[in-house]
Protein backbone atom coordinates (compact mmCIF):
# COMPACT_ATOMS: atom_id res chain seq x y z
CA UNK A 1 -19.30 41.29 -0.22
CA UNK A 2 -16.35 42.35 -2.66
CA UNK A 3 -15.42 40.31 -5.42
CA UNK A 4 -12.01 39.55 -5.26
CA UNK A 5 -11.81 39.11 -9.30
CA UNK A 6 -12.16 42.70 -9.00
CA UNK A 7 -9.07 43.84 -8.35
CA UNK A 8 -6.19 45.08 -9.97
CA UNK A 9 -3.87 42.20 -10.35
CA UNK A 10 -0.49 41.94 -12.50
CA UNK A 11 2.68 39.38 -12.49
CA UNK A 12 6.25 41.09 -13.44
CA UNK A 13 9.63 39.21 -13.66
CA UNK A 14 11.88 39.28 -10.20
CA UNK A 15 15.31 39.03 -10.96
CA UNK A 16 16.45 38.89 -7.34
CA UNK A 17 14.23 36.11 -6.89
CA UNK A 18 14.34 34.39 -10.49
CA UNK A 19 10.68 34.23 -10.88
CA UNK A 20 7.51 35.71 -11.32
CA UNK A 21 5.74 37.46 -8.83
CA UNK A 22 2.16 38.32 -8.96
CA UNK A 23 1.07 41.57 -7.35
CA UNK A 24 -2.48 42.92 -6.48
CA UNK A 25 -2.37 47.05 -5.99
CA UNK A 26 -5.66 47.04 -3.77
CA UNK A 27 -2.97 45.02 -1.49
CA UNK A 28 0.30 46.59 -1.75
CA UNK A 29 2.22 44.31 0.95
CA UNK A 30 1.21 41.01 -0.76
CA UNK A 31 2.93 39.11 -3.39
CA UNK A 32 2.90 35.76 -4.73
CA UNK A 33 6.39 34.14 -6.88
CA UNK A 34 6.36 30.86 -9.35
CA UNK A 35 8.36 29.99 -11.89
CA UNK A 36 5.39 29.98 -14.10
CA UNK A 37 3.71 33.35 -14.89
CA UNK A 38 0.02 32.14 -14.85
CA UNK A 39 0.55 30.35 -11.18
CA UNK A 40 2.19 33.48 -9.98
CA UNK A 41 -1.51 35.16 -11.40
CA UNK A 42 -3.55 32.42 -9.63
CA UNK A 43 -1.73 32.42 -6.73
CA UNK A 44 -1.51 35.72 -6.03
CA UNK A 45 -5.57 36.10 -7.01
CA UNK A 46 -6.07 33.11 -4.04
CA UNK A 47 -3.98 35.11 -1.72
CA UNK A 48 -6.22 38.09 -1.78
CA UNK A 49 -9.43 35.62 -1.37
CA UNK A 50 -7.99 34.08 1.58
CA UNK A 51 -6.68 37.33 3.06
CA UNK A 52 -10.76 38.60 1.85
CA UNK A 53 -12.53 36.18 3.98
CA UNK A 54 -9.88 36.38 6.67
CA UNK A 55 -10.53 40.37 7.08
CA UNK A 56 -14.40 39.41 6.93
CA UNK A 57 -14.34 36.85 9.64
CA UNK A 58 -12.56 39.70 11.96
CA UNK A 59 -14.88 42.45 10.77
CA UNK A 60 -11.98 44.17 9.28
CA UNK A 61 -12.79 46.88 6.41
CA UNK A 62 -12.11 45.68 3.11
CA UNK A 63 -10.47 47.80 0.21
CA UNK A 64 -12.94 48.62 -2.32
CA UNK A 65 -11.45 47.52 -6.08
CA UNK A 66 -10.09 50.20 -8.04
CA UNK A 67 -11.93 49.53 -11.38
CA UNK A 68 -15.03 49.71 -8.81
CA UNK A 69 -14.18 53.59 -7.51
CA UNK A 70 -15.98 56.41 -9.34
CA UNK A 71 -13.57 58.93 -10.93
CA UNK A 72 -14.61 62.62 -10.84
CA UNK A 73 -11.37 63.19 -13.33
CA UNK A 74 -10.06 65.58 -11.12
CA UNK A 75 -7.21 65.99 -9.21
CA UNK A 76 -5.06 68.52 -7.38
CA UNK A 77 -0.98 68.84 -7.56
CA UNK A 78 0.64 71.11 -5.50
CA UNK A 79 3.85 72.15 -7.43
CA UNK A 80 6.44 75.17 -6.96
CA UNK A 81 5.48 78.46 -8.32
CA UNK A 82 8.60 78.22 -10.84
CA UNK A 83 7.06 74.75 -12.07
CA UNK A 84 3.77 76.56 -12.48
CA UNK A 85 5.06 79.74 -14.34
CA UNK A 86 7.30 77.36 -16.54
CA UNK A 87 4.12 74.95 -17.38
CA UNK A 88 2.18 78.15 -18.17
CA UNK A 89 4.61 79.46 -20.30
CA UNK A 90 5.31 76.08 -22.39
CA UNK A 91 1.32 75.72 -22.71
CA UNK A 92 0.69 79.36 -23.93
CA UNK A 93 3.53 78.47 -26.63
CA UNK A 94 1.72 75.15 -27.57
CA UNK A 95 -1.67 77.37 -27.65
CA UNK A 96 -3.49 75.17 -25.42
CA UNK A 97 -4.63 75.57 -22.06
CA UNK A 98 -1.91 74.75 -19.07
CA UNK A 99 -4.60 71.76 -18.39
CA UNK A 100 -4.55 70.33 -21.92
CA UNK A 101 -0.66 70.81 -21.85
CA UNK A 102 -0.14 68.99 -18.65
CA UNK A 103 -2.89 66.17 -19.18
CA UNK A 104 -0.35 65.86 -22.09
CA UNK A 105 2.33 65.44 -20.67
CA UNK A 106 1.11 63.22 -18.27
CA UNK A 107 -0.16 60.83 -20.78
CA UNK A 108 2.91 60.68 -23.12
């Protein structure tokens, strides 16, 4: 059974709606809006238990939480030869490897 305190919850300001909206990234196309920014967290946190036990009772799959995935730290980008010789070229003039240089980048 997943936890649904698990997942990856946060509340941001709508200004087409004039209210907070909480938002859960394990469910992309759910979303929860009060006035107050703690009731847009619990509300959005009881949506995704409701929508939980819903998918349960229907033998539907349920998303595994992201702080829950393992992380091998690796990942491919496909990018344009250019991009690559241009990344390789501002690396080797930082003296660092193109993955230190682009981990960098990424990060700041």
């Amino acid at each position: 059974m997943v936890n649904y305190n698990h997942y990856s919850y946060r509340v941001t300001w709508s200004v087409e709606d004039e209210e907070f909206v909480g938002l859960c990234a394990e469910y992309p196309s759910l979303s929860y809006l009060d006035e107050d920014r703690h009731a847009a967290l619990e509300g959005i946190t009881n949506l995704v238990k409701d929508v939980i036990a819903d998918m349960e009772a229907n033998g539907e799959t349920i998303p595994e939480p992201i702080a829950e995935k393992s992380y091998s730290g690796k990942f491919q980008v496909r990018i344009t030869p250019s991009l690559h010789r241009k990344l390789a070229i501002e690396a080797a003039e930082e003296k660092v490897s193109l993955n230190r240089y682009v981990t960098h980048k990424l990060v700041c």
